[in-house]
N, C-alpha and C. Protein backbone atom coordinates (compact mmCIF):
# COMPACT_ATOMS: atom_id res chain seq x y z
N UNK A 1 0.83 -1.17 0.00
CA UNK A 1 0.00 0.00 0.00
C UNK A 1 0.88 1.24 0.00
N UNK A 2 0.68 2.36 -0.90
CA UNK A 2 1.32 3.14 -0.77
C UNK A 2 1.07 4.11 0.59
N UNK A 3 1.53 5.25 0.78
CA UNK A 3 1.74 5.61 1.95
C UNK A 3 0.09 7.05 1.64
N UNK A 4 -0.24 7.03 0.46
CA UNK A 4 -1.46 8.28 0.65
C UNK A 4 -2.94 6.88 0.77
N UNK A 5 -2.46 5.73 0.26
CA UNK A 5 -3.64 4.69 0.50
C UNK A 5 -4.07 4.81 2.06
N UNK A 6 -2.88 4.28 2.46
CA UNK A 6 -2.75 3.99 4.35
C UNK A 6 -3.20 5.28 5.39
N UNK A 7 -3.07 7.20 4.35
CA UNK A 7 -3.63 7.95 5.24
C UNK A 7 -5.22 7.94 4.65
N UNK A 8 -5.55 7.55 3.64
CA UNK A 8 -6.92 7.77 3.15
C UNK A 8 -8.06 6.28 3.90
N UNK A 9 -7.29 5.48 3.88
CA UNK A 9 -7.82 4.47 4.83
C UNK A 9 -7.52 4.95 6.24
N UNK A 10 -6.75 5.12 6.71
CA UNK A 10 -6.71 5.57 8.16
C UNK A 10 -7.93 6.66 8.31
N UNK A 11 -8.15 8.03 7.67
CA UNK A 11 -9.08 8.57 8.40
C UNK A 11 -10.40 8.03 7.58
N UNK A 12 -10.32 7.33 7.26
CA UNK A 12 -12.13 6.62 6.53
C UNK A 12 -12.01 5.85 8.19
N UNK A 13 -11.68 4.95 8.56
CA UNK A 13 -11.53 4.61 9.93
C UNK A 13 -11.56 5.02 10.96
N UNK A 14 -11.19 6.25 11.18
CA UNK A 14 -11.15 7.33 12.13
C UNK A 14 -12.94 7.96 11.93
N UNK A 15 -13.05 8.50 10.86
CA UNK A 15 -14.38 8.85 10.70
C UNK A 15 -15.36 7.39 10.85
N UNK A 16 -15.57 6.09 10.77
CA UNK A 16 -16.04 5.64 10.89
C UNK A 16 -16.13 4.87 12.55
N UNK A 17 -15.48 5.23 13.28
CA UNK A 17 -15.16 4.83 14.88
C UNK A 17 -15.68 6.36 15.63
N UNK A 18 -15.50 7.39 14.76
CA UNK A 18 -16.59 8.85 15.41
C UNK A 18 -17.80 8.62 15.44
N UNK A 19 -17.89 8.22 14.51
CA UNK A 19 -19.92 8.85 14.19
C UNK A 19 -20.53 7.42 14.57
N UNK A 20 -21.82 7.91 15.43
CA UNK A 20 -22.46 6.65 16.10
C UNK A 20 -23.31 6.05 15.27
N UNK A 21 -23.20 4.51 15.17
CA UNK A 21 -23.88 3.74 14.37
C UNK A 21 -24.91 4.05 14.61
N UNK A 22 -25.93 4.00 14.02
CA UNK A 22 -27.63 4.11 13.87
C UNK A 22 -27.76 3.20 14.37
N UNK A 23 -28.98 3.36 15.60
CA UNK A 23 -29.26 2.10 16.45
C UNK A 23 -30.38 0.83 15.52
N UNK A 24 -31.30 1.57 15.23
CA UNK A 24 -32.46 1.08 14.70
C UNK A 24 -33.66 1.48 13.92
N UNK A 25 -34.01 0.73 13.00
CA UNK A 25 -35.48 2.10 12.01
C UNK A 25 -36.38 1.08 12.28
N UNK A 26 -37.43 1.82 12.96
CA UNK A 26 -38.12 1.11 12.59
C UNK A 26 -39.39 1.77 10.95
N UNK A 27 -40.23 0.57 10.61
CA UNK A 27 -40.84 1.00 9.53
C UNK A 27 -42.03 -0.15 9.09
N UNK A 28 -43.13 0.56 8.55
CA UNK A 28 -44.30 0.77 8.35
C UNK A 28 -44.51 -0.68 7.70
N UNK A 29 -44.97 -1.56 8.05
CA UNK A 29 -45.00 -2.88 6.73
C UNK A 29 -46.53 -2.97 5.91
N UNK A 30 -47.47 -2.72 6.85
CA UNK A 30 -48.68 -2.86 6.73
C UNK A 30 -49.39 -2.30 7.47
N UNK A 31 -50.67 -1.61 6.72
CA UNK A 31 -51.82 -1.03 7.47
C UNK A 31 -53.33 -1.21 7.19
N UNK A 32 -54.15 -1.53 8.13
CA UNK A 32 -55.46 -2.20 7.92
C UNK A 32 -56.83 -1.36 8.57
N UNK A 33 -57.47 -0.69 7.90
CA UNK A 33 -58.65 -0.01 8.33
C UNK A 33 -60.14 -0.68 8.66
N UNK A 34 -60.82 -0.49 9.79
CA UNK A 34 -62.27 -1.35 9.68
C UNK A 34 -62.87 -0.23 10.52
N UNK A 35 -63.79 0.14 9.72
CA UNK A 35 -64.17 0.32 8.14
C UNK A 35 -63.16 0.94 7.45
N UNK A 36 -62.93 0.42 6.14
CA UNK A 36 -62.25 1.51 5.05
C UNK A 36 -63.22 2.73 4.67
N UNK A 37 -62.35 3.39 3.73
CA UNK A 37 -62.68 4.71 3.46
C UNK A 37 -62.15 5.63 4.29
N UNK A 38 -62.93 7.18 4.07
CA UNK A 38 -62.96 8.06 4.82
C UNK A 38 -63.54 7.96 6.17
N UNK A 39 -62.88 9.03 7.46
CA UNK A 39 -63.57 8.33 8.60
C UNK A 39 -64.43 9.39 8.75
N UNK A 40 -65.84 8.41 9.40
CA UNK A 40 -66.83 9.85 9.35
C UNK A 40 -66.84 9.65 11.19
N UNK A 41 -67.23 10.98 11.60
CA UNK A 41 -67.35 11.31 13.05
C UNK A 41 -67.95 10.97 13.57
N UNK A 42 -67.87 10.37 14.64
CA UNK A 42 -68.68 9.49 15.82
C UNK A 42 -68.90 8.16 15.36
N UNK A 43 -68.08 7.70 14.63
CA UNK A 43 -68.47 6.48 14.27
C UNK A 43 -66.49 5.56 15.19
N UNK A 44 -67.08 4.05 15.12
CA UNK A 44 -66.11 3.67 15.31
C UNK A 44 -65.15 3.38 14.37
N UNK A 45 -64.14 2.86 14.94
CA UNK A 45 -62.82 2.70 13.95
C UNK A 45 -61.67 1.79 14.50
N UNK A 46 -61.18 1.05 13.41
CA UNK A 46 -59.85 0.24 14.03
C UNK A 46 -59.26 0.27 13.19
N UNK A 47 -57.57 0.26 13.73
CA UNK A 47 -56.77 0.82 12.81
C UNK A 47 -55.43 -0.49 13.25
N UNK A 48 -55.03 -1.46 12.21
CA UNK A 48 -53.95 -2.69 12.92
C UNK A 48 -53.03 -1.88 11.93
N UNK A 49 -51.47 -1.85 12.51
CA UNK A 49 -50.57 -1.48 12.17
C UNK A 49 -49.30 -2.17 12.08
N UNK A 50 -48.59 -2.61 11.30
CA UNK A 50 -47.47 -4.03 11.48
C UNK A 50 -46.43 -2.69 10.77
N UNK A 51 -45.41 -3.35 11.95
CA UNK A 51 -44.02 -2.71 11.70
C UNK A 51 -43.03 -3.71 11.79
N UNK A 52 -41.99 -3.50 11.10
CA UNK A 52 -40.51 -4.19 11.63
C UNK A 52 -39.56 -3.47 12.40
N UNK A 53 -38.83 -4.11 12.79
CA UNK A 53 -37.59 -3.23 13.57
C UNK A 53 -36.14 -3.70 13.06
N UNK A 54 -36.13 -2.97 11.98
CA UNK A 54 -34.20 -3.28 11.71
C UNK A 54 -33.13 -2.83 11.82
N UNK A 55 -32.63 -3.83 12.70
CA UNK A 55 -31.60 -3.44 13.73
C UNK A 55 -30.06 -2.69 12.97
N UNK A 56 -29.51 -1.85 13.16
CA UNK A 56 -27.95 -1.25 12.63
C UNK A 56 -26.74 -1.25 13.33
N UNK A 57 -27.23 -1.88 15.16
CA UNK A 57 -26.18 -1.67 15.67
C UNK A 57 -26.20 -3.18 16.23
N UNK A 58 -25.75 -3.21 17.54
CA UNK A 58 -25.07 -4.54 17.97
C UNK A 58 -26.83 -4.99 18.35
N UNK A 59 -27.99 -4.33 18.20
CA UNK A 59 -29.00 -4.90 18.89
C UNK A 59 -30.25 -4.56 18.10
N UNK A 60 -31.63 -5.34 18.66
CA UNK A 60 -32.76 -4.92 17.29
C UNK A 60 -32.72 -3.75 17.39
N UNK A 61 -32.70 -2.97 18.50
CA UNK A 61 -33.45 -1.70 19.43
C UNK A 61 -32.65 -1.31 20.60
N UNK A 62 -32.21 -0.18 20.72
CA UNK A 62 -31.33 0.19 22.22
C UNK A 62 -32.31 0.29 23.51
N UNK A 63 -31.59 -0.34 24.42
CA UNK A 63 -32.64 -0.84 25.43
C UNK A 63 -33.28 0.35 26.34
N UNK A 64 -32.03 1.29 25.99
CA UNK A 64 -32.53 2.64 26.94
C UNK A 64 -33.92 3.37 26.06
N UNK A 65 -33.89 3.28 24.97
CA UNK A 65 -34.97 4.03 23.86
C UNK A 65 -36.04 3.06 24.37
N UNK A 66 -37.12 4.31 23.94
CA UNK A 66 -38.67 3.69 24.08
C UNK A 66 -39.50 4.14 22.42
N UNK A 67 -40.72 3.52 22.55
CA UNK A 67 -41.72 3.99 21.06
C UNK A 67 -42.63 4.70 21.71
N UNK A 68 -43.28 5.91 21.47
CA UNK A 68 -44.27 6.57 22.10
C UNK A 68 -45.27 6.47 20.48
N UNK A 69 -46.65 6.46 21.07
CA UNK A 69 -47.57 6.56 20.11
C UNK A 69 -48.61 6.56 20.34
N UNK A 70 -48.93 7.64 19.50
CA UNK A 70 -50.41 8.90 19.99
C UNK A 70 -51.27 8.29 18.32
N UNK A 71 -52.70 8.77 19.08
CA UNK A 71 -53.75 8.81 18.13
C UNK A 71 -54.32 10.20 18.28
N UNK A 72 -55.15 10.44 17.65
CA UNK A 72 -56.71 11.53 17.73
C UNK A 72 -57.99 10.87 17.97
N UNK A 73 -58.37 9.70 18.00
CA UNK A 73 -59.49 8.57 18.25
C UNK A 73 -59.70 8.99 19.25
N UNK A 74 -60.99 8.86 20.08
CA UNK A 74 -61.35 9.11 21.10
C UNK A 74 -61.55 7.94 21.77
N UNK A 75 -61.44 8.03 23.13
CA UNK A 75 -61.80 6.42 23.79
C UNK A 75 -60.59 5.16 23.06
N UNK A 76 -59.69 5.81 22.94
CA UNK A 76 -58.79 4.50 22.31
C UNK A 76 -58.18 3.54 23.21
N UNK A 77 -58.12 2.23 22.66
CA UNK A 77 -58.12 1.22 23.62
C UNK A 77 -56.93 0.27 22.27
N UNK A 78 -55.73 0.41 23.27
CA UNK A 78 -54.80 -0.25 22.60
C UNK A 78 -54.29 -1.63 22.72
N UNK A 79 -53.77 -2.40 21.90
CA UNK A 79 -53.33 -3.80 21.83
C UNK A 79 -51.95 -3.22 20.94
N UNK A 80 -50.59 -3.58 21.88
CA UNK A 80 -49.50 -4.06 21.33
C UNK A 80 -49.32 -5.07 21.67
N UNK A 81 -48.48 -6.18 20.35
CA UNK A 81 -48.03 -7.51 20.33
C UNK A 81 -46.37 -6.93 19.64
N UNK A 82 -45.61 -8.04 20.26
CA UNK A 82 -44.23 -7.79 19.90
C UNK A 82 -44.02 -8.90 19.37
N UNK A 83 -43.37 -9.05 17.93
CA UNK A 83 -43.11 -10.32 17.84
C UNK A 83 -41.71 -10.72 17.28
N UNK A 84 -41.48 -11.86 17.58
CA UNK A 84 -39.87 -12.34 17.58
C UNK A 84 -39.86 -13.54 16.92
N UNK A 85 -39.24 -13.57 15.72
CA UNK A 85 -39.87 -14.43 14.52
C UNK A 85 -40.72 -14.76 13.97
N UNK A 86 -41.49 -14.00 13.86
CA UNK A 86 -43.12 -14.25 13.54
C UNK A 86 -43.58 -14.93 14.77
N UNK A 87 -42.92 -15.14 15.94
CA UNK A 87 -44.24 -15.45 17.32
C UNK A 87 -44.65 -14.45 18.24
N UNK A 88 -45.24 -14.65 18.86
CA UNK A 88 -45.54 -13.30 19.56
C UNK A 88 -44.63 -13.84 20.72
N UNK A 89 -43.75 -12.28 21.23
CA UNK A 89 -43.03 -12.27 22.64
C UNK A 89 -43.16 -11.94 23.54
N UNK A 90 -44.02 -10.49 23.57
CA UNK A 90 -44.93 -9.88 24.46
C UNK A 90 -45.98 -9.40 24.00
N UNK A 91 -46.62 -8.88 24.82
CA UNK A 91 -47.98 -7.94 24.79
C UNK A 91 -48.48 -6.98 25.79
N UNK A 92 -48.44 -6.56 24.96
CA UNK A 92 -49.20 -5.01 26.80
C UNK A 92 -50.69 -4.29 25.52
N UNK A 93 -51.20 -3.51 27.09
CA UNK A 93 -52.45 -2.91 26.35
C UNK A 93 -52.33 -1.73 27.11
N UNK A 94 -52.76 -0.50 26.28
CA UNK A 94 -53.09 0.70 27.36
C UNK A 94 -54.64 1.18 26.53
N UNK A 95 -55.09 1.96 27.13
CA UNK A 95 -56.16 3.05 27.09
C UNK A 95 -55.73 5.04 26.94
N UNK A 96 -56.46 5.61 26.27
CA UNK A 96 -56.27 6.95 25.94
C UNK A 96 -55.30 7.24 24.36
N UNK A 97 -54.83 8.27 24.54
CA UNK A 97 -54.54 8.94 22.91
C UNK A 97 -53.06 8.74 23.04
N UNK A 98 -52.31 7.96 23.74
CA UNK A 98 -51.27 7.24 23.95
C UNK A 98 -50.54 5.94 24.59
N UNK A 99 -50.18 5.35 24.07
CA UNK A 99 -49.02 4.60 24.78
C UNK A 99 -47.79 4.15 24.58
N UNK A 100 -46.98 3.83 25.21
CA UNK A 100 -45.58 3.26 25.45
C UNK A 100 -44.71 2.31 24.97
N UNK A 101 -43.86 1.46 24.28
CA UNK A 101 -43.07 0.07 24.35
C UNK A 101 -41.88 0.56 25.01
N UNK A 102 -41.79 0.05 25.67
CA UNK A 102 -40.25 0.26 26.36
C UNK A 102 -39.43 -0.60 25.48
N UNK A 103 -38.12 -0.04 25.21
CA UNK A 103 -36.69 -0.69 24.46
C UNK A 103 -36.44 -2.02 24.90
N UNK A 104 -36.78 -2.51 26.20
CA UNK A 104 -36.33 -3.67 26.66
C UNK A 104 -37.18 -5.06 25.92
N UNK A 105 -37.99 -4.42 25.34
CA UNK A 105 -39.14 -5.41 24.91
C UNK A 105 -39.33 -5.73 23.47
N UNK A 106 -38.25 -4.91 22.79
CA UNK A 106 -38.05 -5.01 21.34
C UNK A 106 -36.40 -4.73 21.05
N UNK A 107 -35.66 -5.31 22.17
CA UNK A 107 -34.14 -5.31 21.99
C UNK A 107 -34.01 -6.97 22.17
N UNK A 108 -33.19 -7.27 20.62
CA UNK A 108 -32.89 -8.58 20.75
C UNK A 108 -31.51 -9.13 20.02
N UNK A 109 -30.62 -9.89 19.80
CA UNK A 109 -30.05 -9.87 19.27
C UNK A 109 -30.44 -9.67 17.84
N UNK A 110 -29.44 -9.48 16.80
CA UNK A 110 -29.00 -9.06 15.54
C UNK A 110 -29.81 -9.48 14.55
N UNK A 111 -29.67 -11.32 14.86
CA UNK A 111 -30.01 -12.19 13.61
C UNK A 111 -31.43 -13.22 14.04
N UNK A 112 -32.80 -11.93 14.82
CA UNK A 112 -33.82 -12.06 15.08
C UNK A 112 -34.67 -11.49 14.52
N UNK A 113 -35.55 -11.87 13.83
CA UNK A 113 -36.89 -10.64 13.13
C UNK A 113 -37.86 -10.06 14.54
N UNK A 114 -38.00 -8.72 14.72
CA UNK A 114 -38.81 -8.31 15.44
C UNK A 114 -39.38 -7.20 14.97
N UNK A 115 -40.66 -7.54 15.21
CA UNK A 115 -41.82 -6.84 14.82
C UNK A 115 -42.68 -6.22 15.68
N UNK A 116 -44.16 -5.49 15.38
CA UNK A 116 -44.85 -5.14 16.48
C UNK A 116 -45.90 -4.88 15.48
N UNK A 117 -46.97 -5.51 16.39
CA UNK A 117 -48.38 -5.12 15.75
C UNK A 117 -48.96 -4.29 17.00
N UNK A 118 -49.70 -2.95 15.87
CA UNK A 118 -50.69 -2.26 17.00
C UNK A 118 -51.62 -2.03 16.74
N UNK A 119 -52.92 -2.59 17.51
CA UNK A 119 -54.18 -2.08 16.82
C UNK A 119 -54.54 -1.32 17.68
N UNK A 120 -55.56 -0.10 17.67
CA UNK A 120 -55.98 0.91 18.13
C UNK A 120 -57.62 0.73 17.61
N UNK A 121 -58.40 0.47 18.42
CA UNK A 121 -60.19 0.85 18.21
C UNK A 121 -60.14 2.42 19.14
N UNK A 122 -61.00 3.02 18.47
CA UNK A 122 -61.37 4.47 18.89
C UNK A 122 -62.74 4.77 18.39
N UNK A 123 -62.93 6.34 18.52
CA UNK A 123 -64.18 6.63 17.86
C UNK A 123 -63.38 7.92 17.22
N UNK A 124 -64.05 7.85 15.80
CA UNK A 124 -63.88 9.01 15.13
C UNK A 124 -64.12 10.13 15.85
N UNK A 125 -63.49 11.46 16.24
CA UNK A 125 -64.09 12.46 16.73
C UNK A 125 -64.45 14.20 15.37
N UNK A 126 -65.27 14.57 16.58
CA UNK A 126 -65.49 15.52 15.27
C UNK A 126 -64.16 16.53 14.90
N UNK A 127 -63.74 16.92 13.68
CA UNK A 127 -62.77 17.82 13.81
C UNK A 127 -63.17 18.80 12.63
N UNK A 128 -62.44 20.13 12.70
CA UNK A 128 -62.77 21.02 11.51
C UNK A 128 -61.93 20.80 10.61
N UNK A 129 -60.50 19.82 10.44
CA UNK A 129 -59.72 19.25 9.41
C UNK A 129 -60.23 18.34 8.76
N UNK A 130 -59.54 17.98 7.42
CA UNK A 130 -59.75 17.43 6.24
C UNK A 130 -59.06 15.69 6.72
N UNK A 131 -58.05 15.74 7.64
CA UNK A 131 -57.42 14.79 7.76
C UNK A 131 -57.48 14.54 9.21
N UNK A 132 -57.32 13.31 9.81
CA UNK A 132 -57.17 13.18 11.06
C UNK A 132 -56.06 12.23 11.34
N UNK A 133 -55.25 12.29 11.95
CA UNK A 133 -53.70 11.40 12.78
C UNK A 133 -54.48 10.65 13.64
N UNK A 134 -54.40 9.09 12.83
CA UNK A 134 -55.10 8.15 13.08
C UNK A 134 -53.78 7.08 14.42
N UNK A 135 -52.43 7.14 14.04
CA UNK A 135 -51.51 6.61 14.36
C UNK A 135 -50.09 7.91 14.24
N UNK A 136 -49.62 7.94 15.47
CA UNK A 136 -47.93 8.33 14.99
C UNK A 136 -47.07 7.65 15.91
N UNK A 137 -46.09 7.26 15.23
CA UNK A 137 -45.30 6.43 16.76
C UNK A 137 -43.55 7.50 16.44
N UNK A 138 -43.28 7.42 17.51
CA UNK A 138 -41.94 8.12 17.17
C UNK A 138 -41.10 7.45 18.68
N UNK A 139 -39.53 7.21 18.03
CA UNK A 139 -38.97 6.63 19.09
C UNK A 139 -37.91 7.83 19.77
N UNK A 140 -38.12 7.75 21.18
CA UNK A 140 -37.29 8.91 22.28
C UNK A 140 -36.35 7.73 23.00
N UNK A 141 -35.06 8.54 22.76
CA UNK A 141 -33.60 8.04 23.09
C UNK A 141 -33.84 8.65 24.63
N UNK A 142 -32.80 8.03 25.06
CA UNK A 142 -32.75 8.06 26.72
C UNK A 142 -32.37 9.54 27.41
N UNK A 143 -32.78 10.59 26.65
CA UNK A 143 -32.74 12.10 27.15
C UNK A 143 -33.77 12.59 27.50
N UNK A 144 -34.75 12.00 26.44
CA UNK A 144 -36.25 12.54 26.12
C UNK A 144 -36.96 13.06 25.19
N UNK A 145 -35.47 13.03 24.17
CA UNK A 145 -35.65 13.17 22.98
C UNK A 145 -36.17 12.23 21.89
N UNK A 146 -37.10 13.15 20.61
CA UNK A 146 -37.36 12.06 19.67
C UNK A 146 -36.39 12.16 18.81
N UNK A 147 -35.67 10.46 18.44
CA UNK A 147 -34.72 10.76 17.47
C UNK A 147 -35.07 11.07 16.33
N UNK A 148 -34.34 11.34 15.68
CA UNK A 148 -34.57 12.33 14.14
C UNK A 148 -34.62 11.11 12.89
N UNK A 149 -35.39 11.34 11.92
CA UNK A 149 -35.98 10.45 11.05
C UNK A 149 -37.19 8.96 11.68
N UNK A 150 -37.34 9.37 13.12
CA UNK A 150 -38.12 8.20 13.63
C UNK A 150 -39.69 8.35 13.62
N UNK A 151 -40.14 9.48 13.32
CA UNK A 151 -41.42 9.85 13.42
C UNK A 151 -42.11 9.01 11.92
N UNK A 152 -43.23 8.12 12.23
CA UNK A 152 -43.70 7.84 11.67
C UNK A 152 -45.66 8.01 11.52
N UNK A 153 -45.74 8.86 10.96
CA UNK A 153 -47.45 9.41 11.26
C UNK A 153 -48.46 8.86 9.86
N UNK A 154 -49.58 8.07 10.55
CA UNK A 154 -50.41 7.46 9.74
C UNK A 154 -51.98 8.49 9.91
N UNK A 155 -52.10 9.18 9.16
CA UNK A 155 -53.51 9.59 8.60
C UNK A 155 -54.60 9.65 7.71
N UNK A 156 -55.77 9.25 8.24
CA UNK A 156 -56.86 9.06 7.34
C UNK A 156 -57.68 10.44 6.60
N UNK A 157 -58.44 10.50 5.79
CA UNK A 157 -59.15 11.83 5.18
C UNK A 157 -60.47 11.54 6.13
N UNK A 158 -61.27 12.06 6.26
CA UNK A 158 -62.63 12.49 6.81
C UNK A 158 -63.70 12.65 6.10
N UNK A 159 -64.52 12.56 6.25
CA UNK A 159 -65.87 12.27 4.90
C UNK A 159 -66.20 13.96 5.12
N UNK A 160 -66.68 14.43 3.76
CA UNK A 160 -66.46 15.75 3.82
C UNK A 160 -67.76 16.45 4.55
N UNK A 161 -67.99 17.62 5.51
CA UNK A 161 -68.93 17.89 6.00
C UNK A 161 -70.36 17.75 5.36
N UNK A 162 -71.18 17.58 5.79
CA UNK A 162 -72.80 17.24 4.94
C UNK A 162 -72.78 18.95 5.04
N UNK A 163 -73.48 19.79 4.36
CA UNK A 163 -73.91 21.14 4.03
C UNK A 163 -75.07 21.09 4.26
N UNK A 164 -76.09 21.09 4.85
CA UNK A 164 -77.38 20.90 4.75
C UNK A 164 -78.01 22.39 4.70
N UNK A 165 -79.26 22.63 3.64
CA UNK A 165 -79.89 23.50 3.26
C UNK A 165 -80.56 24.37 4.08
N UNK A 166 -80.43 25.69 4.27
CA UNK A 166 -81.63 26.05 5.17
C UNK A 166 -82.96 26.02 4.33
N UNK A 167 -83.99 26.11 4.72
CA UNK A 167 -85.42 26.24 3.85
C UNK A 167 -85.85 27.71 4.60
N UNK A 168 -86.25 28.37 3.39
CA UNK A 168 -86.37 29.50 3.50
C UNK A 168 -87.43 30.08 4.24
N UNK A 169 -87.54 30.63 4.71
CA UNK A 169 -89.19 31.29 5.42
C UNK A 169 -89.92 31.90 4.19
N UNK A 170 -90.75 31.35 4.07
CA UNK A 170 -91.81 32.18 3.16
C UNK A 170 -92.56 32.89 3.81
N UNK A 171 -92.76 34.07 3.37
CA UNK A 171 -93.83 35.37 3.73
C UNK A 171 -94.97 35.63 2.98
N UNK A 172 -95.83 35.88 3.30
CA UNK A 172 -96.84 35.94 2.50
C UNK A 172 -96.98 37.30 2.18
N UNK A 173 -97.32 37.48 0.89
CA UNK A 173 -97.21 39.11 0.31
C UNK A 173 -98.59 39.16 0.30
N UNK A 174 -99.53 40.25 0.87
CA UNK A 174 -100.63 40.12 1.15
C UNK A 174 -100.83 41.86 1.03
């Protein structure tokens, strides 16, 4: 090797022992609406969501990081399943317009598939937008921060307001 090979490899090395491996992405595999369509207000709704988690560093998921994930549904009543080769590994449930996975529950070794299904039943609520944030999950590193490129937000359209007519008063011209 000549001697400008050995400094051009040396700092590709140097720069690659600085900058911190990317822990983990997760990402969107599948999404399932009941009912499809637009969501109309006050009606119910379920929304199943399948993700993967692929891992970049020594683990699926860093154990200190968590997934936070909010709806707009009202009355939402959640089911997470974690799964670890296509079986399920855990499961938790919460209630309201959020909940939690803690890192410990989707950190596994390397050469494991892990996944997570979330379904969310709610009720459509009324809104004056065109769109409503049916799902967003975003993962916060152990500061409290959300890391950057992790936000993942799923929204539906809304059936468009009904306009209904006034009927006019008639007067009698007399």
């Amino acid at each position: 090797m000549t001697r400008t090979s050995l400094v051009i490899v040396s700092v590709l090395l140097f720069l690659l022992a600085a900058v911190p491996l990317a822990t983990s992405t997760v990402i969107l595999s599948d999404v399932l609406f009941t009912p499809t369509g637009p969501l109309v207000s006050g009606n119910q709704q379920q929304v199943i969501a399948t993700y993967a988690i692929i891992p970049s560093g020594s683990t699926t998921f860093p154990t200190g990081h968590l997934l936070q994930m909010q709806t707009d549904l009202v009355n939402a009543k959640w089911s997470i399943q974690v799964t670890l080769d296509g079986r399920s590994a855990a499961q938790q449930s919460a209630t309201g317009n959020a909940a939690f996975v803690n890192g410990e529950l989707l950190s596994y070794s390397t050469n494991q598939d892990v996944g997570m299904i979330v379904t969310i039943d709610g009720i459509v609520p009324q809104t004056a937008g065109d769109q409503l944030m049916v799902l967003q999950i975003e993962e916060i590193d152990n500061s409290g921060n959300v890391v950057p490129g992790s936000v993942i937000t799923i929204t539906r359209p809304m059936v468009g307001q009904q306009v209904t007519e006034a009927v006019p008063t008639l007067t009698p011209r007399w």
